[in-house]
Structure formats: structure tokens, C-alpha cells
Protein backbone atom coordinates (compact mmCIF):
# COMPACT_ATOMS: atom_id res chain seq x y z
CA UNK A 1 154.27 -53.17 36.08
CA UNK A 2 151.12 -54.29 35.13
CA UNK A 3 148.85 -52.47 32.72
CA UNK A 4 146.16 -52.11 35.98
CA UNK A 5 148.43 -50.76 38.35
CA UNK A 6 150.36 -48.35 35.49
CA UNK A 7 146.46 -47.04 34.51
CA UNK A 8 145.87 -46.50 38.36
CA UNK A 9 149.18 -44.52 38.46
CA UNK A 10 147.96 -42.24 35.80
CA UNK A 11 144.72 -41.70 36.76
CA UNK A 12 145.45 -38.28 38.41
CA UNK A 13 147.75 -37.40 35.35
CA UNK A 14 146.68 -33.83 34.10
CA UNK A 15 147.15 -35.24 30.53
CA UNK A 16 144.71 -38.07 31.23
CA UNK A 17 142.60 -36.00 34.07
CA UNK A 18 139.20 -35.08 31.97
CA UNK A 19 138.82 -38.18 30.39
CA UNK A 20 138.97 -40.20 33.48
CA UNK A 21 136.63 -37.37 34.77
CA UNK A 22 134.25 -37.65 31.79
CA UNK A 23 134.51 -41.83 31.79
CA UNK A 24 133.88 -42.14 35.68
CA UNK A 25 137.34 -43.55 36.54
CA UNK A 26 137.97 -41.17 39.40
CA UNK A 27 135.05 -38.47 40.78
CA UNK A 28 135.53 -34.89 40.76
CA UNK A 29 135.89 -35.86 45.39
CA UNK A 30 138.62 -38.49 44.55
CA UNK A 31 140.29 -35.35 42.92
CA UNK A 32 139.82 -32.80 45.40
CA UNK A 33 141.34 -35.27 47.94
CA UNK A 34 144.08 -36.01 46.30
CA UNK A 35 144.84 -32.43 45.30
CA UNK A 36 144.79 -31.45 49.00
CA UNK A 37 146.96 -34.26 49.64
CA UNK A 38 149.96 -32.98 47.90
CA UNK A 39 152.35 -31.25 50.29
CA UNK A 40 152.99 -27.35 49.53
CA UNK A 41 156.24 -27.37 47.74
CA UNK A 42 156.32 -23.57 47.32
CA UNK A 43 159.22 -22.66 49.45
CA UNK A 44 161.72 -25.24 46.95
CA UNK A 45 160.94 -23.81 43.97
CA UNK A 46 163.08 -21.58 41.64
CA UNK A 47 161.85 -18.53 40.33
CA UNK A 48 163.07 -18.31 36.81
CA UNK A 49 162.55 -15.29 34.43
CA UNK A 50 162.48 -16.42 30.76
CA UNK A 51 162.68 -13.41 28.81
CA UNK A 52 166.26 -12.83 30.39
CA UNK A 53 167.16 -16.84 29.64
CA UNK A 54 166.23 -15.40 26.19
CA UNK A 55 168.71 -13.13 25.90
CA UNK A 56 171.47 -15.12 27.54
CA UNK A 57 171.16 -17.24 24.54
CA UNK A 58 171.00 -14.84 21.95
């Protein structure tokens, strides 16, 4: 992959997402778009509860 296309991949990555905000690489619309985009993945999640994980493993 080249570096172009692998700094295109990441431009929406939340790590990397203020920075490309603050240097101009994508707009705060490009964002919005893309956020509404995503499909709702709601329904194939797993609710987990971490304080009883916790005590599995103590």
C-alpha cells in the first residue's frame, strides 16, 4: 500500500481525527458524511458488564 492511499485510509481514524481537522485534511462536512454513512450496528453488539468479568477473574 502506498503511503497516500494508507494516509487516506486513516484520515477518519479517531486517533488521527483532530489533527486532520486542525491541518485541513478532511472538513468538519467530510466528517459528518462519513459518520452518517456508517450502518447502525447496534442490534450485533454484546452487552458486557465488567465489574462481574472482574470478579470472574479474581
Amino acid at each position: 500500500m502506498s503511503l497516500n492511499k494508507a494516509l487516506e485510509t486513516l484520515k477518519l481514524d479517531k486517533r488521527l481525527l483532530e489533527l486532520n481537522l486542525k491541518q485541513g485534511r478532511i472538513t468538519k462536512e467530510e466528517y459528518d458524511q462519513a459518520q452518517k454513512s456508517l450502518p447502525d450496528l447496534a442490534d450485533q453488539c454484546e452487552k458486557l458488564d465488567i465489574e462481574k468479568e472482574d470478579k470472574k477473574l479474581n
